[in-house]
Protein backbone atom coordinates (compact mmCIF):
# COMPACT_ATOMS: atom_id res chain seq x y z
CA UNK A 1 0.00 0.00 0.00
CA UNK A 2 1.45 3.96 -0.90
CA UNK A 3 2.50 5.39 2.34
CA UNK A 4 0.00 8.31 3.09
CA UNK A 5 1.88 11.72 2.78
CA UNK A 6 1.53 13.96 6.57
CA UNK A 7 2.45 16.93 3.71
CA UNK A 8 2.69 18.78 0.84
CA UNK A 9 5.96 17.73 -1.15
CA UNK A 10 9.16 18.67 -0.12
CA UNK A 11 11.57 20.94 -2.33
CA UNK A 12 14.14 19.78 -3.59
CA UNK A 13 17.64 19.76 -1.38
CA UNK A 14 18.55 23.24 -0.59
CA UNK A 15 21.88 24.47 1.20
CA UNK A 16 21.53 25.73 4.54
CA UNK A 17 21.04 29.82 4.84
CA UNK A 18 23.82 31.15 6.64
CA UNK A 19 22.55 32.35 9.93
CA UNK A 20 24.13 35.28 10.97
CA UNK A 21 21.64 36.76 8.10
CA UNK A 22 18.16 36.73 9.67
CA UNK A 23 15.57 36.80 8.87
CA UNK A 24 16.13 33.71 6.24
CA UNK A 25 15.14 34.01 3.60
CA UNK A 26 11.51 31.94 2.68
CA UNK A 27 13.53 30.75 -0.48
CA UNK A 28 15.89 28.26 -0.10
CA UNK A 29 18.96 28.09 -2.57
CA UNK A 30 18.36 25.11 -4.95
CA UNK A 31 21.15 22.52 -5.18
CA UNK A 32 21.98 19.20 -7.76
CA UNK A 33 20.32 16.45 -6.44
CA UNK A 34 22.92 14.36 -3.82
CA UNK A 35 23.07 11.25 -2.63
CA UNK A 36 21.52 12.27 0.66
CA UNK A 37 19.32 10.60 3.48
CA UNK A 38 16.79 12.41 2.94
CA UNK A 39 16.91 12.00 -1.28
CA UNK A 40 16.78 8.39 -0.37
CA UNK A 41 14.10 8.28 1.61
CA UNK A 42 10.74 6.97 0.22
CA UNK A 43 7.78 9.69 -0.38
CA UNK A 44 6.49 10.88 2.28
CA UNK A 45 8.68 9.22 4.72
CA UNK A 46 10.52 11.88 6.74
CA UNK A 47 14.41 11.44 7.94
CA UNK A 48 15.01 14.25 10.18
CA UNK A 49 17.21 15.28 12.80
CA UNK A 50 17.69 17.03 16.66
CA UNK A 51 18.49 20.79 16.20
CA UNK A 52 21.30 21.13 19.00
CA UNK A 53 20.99 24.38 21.18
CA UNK A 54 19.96 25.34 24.96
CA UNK A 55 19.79 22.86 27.91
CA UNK A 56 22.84 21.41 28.59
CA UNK A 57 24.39 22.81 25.03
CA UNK A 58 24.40 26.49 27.09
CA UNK A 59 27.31 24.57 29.69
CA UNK A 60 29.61 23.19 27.20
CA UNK A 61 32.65 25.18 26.27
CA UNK A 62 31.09 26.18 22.56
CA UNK A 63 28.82 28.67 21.31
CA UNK A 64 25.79 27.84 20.35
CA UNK A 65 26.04 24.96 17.77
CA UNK A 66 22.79 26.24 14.93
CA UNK A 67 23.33 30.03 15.13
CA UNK A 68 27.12 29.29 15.23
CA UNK A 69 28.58 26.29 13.07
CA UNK A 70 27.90 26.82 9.16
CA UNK A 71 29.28 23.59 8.57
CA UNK A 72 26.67 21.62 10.71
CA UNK A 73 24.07 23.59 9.49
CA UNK A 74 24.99 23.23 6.06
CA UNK A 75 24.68 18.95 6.67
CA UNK A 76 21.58 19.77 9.04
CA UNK A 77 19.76 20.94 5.39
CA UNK A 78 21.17 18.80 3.23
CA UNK A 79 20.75 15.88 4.77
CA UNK A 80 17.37 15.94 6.81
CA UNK A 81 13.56 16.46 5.52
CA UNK A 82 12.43 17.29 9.21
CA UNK A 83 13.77 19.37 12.38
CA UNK A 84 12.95 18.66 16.13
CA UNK A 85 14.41 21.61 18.04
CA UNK A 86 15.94 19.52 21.00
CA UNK A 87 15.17 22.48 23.49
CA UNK A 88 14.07 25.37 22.18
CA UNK A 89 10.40 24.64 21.98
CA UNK A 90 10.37 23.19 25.78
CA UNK A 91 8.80 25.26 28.56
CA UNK A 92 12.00 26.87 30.11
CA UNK A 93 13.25 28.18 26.92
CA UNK A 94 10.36 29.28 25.28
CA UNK A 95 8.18 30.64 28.47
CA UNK A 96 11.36 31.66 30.80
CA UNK A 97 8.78 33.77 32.52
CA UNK A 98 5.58 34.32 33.83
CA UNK A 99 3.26 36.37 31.20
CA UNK A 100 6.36 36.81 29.02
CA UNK A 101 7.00 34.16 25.74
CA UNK A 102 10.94 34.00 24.11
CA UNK A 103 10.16 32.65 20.68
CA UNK A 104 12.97 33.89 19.27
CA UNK A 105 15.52 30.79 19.21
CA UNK A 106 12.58 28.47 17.89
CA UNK A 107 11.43 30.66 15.16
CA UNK A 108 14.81 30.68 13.66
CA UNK A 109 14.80 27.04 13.61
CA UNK A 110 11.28 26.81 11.87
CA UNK A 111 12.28 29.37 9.30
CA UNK A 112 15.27 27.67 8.45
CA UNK A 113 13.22 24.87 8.27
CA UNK A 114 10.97 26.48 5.84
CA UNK A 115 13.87 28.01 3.64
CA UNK A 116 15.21 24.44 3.21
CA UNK A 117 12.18 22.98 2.38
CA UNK A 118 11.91 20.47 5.72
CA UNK A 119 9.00 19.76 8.00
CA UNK A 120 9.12 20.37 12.16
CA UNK A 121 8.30 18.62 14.72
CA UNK A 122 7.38 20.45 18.11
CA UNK A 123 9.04 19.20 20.81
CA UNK A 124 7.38 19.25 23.92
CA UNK A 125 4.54 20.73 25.63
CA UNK A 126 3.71 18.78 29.20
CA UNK A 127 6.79 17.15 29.99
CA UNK A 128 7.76 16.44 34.05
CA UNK A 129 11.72 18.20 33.33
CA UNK A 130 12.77 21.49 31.98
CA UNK A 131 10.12 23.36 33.31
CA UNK A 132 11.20 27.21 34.01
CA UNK A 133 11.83 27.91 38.44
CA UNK A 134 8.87 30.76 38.48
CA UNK A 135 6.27 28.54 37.61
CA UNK A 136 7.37 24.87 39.57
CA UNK A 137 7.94 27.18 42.52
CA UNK A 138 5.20 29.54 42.64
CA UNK A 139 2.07 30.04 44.27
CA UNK A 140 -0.51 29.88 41.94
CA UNK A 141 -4.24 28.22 42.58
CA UNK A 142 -5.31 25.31 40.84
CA UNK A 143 -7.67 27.51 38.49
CA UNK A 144 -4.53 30.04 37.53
CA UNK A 145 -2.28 26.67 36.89
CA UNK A 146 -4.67 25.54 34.31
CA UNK A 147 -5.39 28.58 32.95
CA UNK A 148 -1.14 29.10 32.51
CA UNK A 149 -1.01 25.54 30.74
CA UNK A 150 -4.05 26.75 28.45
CA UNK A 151 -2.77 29.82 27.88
CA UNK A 152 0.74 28.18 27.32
CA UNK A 153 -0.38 25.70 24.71
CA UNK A 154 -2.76 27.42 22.97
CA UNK A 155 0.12 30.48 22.29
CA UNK A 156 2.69 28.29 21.24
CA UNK A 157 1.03 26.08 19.42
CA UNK A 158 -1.20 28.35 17.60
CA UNK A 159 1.97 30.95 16.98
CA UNK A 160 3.31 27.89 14.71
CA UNK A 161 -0.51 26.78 13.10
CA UNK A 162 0.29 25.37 9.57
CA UNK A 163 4.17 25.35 10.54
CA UNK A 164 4.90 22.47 12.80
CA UNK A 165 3.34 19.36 11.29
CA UNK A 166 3.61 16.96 14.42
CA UNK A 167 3.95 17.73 17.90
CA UNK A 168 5.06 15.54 20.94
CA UNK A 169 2.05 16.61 23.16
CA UNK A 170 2.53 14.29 25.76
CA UNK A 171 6.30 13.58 26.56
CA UNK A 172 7.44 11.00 29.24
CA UNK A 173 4.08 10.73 30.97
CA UNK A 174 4.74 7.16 32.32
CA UNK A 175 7.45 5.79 34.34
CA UNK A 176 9.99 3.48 34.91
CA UNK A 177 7.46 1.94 37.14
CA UNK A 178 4.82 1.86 34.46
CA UNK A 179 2.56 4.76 36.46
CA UNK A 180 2.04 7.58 35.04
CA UNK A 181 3.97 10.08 36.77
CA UNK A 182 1.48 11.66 39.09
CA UNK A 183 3.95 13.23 41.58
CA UNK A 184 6.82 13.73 39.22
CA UNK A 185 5.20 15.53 36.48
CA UNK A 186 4.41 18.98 38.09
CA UNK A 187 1.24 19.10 35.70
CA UNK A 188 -0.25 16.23 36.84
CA UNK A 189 0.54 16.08 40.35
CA UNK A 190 -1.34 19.88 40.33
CA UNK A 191 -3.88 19.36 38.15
CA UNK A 192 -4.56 15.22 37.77
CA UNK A 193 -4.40 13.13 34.80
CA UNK A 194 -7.18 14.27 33.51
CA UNK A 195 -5.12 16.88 32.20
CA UNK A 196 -3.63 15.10 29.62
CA UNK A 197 -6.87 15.15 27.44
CA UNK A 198 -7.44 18.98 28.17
CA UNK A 199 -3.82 19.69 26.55
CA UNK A 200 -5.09 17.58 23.39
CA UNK A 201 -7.61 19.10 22.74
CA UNK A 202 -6.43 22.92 23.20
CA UNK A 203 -3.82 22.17 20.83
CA UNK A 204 -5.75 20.41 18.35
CA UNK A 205 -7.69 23.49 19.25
CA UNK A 206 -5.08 25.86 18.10
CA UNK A 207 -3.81 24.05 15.47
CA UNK A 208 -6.79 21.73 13.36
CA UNK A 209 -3.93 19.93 10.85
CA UNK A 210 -0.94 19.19 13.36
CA UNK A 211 -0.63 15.84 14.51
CA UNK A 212 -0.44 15.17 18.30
CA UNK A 213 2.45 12.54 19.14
CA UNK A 214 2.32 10.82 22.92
CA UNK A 215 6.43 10.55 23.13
CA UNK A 216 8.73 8.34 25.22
CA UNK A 217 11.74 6.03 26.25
CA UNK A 218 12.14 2.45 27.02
CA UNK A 219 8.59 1.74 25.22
CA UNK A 220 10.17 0.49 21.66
CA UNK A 221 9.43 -3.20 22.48
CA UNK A 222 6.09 -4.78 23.48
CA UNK A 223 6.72 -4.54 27.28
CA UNK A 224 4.86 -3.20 30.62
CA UNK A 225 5.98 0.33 29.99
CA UNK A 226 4.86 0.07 26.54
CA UNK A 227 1.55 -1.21 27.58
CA UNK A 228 0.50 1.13 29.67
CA UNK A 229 0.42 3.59 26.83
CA UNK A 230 -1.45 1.33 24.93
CA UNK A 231 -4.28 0.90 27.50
CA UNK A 232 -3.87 4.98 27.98
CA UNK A 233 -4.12 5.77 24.54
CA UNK A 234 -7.22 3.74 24.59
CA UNK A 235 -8.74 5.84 27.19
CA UNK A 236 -8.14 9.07 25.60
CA UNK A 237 -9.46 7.91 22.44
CA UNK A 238 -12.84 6.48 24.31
CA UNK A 239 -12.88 9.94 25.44
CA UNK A 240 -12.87 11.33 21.63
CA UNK A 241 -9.14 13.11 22.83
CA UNK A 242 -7.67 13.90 19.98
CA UNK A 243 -4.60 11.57 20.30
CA UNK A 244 -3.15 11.27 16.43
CA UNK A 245 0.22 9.30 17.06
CA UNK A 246 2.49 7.57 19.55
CA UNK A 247 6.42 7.74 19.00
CA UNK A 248 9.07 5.55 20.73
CA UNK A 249 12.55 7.86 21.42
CA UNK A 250 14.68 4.86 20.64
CA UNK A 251 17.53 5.54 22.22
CA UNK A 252 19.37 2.66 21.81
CA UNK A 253 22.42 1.02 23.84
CA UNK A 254 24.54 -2.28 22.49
CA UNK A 255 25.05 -2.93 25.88
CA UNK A 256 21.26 -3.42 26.69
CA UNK A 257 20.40 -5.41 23.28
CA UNK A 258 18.22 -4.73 20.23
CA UNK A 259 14.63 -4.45 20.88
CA UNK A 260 13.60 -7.21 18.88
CA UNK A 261 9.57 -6.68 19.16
CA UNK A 262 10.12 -3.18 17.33
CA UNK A 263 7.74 -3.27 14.36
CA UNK A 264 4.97 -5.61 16.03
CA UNK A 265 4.86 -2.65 18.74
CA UNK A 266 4.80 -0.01 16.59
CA UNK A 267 1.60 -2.12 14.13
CA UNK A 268 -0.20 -2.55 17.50
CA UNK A 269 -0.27 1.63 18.38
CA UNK A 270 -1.24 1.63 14.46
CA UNK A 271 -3.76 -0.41 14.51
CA UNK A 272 -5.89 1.92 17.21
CA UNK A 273 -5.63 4.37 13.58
CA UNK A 274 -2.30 6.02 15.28
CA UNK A 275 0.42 7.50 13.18
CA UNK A 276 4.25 6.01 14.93
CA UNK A 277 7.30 7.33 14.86
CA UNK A 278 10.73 7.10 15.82
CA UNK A 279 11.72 10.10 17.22
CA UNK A 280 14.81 10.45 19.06
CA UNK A 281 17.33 7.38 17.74
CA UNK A 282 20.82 7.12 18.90
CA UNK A 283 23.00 4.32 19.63
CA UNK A 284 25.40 4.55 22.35
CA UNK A 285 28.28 2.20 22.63
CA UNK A 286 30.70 2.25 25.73
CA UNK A 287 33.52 4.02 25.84
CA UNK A 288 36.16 3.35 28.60
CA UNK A 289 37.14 6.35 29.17
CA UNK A 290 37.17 10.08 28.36
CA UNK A 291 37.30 11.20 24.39
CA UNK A 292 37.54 7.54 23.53
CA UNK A 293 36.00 6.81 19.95
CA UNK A 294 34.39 3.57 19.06
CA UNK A 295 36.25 0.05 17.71
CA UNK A 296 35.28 -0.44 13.99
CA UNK A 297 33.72 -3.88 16.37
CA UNK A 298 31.75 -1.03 17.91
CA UNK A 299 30.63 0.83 14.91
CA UNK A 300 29.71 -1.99 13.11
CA UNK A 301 27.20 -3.57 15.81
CA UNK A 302 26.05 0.36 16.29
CA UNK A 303 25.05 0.08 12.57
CA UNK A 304 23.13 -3.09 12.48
CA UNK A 305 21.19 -0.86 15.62
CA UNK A 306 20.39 1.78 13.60
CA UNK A 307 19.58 -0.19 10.21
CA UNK A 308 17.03 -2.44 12.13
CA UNK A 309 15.52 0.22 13.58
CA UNK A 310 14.85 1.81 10.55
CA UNK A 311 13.69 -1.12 8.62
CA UNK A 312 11.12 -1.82 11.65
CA UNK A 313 10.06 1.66 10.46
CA UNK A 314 9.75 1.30 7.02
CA UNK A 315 7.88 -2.17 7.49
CA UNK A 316 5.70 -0.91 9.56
CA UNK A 317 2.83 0.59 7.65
CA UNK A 318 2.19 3.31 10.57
CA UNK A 319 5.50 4.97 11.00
CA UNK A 320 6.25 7.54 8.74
CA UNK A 321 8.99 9.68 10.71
CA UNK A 322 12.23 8.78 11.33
CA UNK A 323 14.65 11.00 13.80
CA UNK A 324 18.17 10.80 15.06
CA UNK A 325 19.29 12.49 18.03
CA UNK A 326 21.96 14.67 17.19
CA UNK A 327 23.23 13.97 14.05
CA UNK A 328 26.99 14.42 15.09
CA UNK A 329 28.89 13.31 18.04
CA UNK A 330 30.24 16.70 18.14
CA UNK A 331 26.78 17.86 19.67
CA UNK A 332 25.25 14.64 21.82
CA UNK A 333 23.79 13.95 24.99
CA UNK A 334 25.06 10.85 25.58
CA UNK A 335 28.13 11.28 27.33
CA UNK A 336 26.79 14.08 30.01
CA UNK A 337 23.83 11.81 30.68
CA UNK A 338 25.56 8.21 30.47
CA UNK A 339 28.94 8.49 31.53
CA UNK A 340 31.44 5.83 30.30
CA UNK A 341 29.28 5.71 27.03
CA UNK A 342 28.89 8.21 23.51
CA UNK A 343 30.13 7.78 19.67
CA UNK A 344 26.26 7.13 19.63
CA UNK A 345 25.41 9.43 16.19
CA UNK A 346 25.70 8.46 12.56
CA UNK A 347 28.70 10.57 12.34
CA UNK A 348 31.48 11.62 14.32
CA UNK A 349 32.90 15.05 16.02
CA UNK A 350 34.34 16.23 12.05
CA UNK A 351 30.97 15.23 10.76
CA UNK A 352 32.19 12.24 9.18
CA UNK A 353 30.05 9.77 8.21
CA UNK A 354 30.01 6.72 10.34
CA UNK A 355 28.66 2.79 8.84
CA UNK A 356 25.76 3.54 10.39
CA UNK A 357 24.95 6.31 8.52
CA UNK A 358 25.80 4.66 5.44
CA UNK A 359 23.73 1.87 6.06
CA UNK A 360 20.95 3.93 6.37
CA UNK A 361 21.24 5.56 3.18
CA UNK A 362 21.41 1.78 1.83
CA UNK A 363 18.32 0.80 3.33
CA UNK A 364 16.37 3.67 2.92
CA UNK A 365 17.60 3.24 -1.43
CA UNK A 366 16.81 -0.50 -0.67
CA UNK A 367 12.90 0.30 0.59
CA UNK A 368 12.49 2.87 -2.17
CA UNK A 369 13.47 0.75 -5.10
């Protein structure tokens, strides 16, 4: 069966817009087709990519790495067809205080996005972390909470109506103890889970065509964690919430094994009439100690990670989105938040390609012809 396009088409590859010029320009500079992921990708199937900048990118010892490094903006455009801004869309960035909105870091992203011709996806709006000092510890009455979450959600999302095709709604709401996280997540410890649907529906509210993604770790096979968004999904959609997709993070360790039940979890979320999507894939090897890069041993298990991952995606008849977490291990995550690990991108600190990122390319030319 043709895989249902989310969009219009896509332009053709463009080169990144240098950034020091703003605004971008709405008309991206055309290049000669290249071998790229996203060239190889099948029609509406989106490869996209982590736009690194605030949270912990504001500690490390660079500036910051979109308004800053031509080079990795010039691979961010011509390899991606879709952007998740890894902070700059979450509550502490873009609502640093009360009554006051900073949109200025996101909208550069989503007009870069537009001059290169690539989708967005929103990244997140009731998550339990990141979540700006004034408004965890304030005073505010139950009533003035939800009207700040309302407020909050409809503003943002409606700011970006017809700009942002997907957006992870729902981020982390369950736990490692397969609970949703009732005294964790400051929303719903305030206001109860009954929250969740409310958010839904304001921004399906403020924005009619974007698609609202329930988003996670840990929940790529069929497990406990992974079924207790299946029985909440449920729920919401018994209560007509207007739930459009469910996307597993993946991030991905070859210490802790391949998640073998991949595509059968991914058909069961699809077969509730979900959209799926993989939406924050990285694969972390371990690294012994400090700037240590991984053993071609290493790399090569890293890439059968990533190119069974993405073939669970393409075989799956539901997932239509494929991201990686920081294209570059000049940029990741992984070794602040798993120390002793990293190397866990598709290419390295010079934006080199790795074998996994080859092997994607392979499989994606593979699925298309």
């Amino acid at each position: 069966m043709p895989r249902p396009r989310l969009t219009t088409s896509l332009t053709a590859t463009a080169a990144a817009v240098p950034l020091a010029l703003l605004p971008i320009s709405p008309v991206a500079v055309q290049e000669a087709a290249q071998d790229t992921l996203r060239d190889a990708a099948p029609e509406g199937f989106h490869i996209g990519s982590s736009v690194a900048g605030g949270g912990h990118h504001d500690a490390e010892p660079y500036p910051d790495p979109f308004t800053h490094d031509e080079e990795y903006t010039d691979v961010l455009a011509r390899e991606f067809a879709s952007l998740t801004p890894e902070n700059r869309m979450k509550w502490s960035e873009i609502h640093p205080a009360e009554g006051s909105y900073d949109f200025d870091a996101a909208d550069r992203i989503v007009e870069f996005a537009e001059a290169n011709g690539q989708e967005v996806r929103g990244h997140a709006l009731l998550w339990h972390d990141q979540n700006p000092d004034w408004l965890e510890e304030g005073d505010h009455t139950e009533g003035e909470l939800r009207e700040i979450l309302r407020d909050h959600v409809t503003t943002v999302v409606g700011r970006y109506e017809g700009r942002v095709h997907q957006w992870d709604v729902g981020n982390e709401l369950i736990g490692d103890d397969n609970e949703l996280r009732t005294e964790e997540n400051f929303w719903l410890r305030e206001l109860g889970p009954e929250i969740i649907g409310d958010v839904f529906r304001w921004a399906h509210e403020a924005d009619p065509a974007a698609e609202l993604f329930l988003n996670d770790y840990n929940v790529e096979d069929v497990n406990d964690k992974s079924d207790a968004y299946l029985a909440l999904v449920e729920d919401l959609l018994a209560d007509g919430v207007p739930v459009h997709g469910f996307s597993a993070q993946a991030h991905l360790s070859t210490a802790a094994g391949y998640p073998g039940s991949l595509e059968e979890n991914l058909d069961r979320f699809g077969d509730l009439g979900l959209r799926t999507a993989l939406s924050e894939v990285d694969v972390r090897v371990e690294t012994p100690h400090e700037g240590a890069g991984a053993t071609e041993e290493q790399l090569a298990e890293q890439s059968d990670f990533y190119t069974r991952a993405l073939q669970a995606c393409l075989d799956a008849e539901s997932c239509t989105s494929f991201t990686v977490w920081s294209f570059t291990d000049r940029y990741s995550w992984i070794p602040i938040a798993f120390p002793g690990e990293g190397a866990g991108s598709i290419m390295d600190d010079d934006l080199n390609p790795k074998p996994a990122y080859d092997a994607l390319r392979e499989t994606l030319q593979a699925h298309t012809g």
